[in-house]
Protein backbone atom coordinates (compact mmCIF):
# COMPACT_ATOMS: atom_id res chain seq x y z
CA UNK A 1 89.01 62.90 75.02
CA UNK A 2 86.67 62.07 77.77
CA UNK A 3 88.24 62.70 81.41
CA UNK A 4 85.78 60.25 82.96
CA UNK A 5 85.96 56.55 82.42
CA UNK A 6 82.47 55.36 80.62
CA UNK A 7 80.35 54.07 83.88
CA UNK A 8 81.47 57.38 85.49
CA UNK A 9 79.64 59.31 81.98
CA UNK A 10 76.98 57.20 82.53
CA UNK A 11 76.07 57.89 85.94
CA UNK A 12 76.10 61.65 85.34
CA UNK A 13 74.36 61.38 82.27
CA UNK A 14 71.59 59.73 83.79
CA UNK A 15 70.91 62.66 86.58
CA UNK A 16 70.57 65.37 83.38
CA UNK A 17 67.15 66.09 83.39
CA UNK A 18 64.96 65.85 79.99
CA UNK A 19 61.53 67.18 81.16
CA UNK A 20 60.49 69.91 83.60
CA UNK A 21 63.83 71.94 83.58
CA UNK A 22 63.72 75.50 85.80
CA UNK A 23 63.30 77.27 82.37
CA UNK A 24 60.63 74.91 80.79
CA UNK A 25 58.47 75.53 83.59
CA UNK A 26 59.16 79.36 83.62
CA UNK A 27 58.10 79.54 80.05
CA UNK A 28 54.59 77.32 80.49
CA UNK A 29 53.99 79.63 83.62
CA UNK A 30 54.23 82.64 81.47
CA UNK A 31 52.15 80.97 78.04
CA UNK A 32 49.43 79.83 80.67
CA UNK A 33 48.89 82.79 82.88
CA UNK A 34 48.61 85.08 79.30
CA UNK A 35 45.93 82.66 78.36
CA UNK A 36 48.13 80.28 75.88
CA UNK A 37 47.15 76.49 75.79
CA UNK A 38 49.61 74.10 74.72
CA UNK A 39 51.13 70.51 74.84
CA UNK A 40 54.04 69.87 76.59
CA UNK A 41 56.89 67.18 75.57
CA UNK A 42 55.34 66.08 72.75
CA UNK A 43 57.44 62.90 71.45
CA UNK A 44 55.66 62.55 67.74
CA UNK A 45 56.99 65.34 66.51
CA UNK A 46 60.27 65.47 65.25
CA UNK A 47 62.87 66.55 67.51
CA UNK A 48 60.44 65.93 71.00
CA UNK A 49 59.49 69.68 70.93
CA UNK A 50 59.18 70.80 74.73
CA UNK A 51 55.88 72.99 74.46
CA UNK A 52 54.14 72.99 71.44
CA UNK A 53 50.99 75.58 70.91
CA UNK A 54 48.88 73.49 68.51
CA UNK A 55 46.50 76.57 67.72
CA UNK A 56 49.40 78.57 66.26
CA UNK A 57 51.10 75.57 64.48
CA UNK A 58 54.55 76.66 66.66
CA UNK A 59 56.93 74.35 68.86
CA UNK A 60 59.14 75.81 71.60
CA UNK A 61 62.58 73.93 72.75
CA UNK A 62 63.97 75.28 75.88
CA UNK A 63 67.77 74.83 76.11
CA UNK A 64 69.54 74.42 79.48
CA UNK A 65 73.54 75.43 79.64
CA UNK A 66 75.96 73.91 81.66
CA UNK A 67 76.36 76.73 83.88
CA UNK A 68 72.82 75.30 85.04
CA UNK A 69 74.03 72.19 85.82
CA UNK A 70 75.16 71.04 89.42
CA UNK A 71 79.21 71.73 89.80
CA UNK A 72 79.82 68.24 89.87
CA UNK A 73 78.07 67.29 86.49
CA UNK A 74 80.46 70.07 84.59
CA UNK A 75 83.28 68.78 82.98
């Protein structure tokens, strides 16, 4: 059961962001400076990979945890 009423969900829904998290731009700062090319939030692929490195046919998804999260997004 949901402790916040659904306008309340929506509202901190809204603030999660989808693109350019801290760790999606850690990991394109690493591909890039050891000379890796690639695509970023590619949306016709399935499942919106967040990097994908078309020469080697491989998608990356970065995952961000609540514990990264603002306190007053957490449930």
């Amino acid at each position: 059961m949901d402790t916040f009423s659904k306008t309340k969900r929506s509202e901190i829904m809204a603030k999660v962001s989808g693109k350019n998290t801290k760790p999606e731009i850690l990991v394109r700062k690493y591909l890039f400076s050891n000379g890796f090319r690639y695509r970023k939030n590619v949306n016709d692929l399935p499942g919106k990979p967040d990097i994908v490195l078309p020469k080697y046919k491989t998608v990356i998804f970065t995952v961000v945890f609540g514990t990264d999260m603002p306190r007053e997004q957490r449930n």
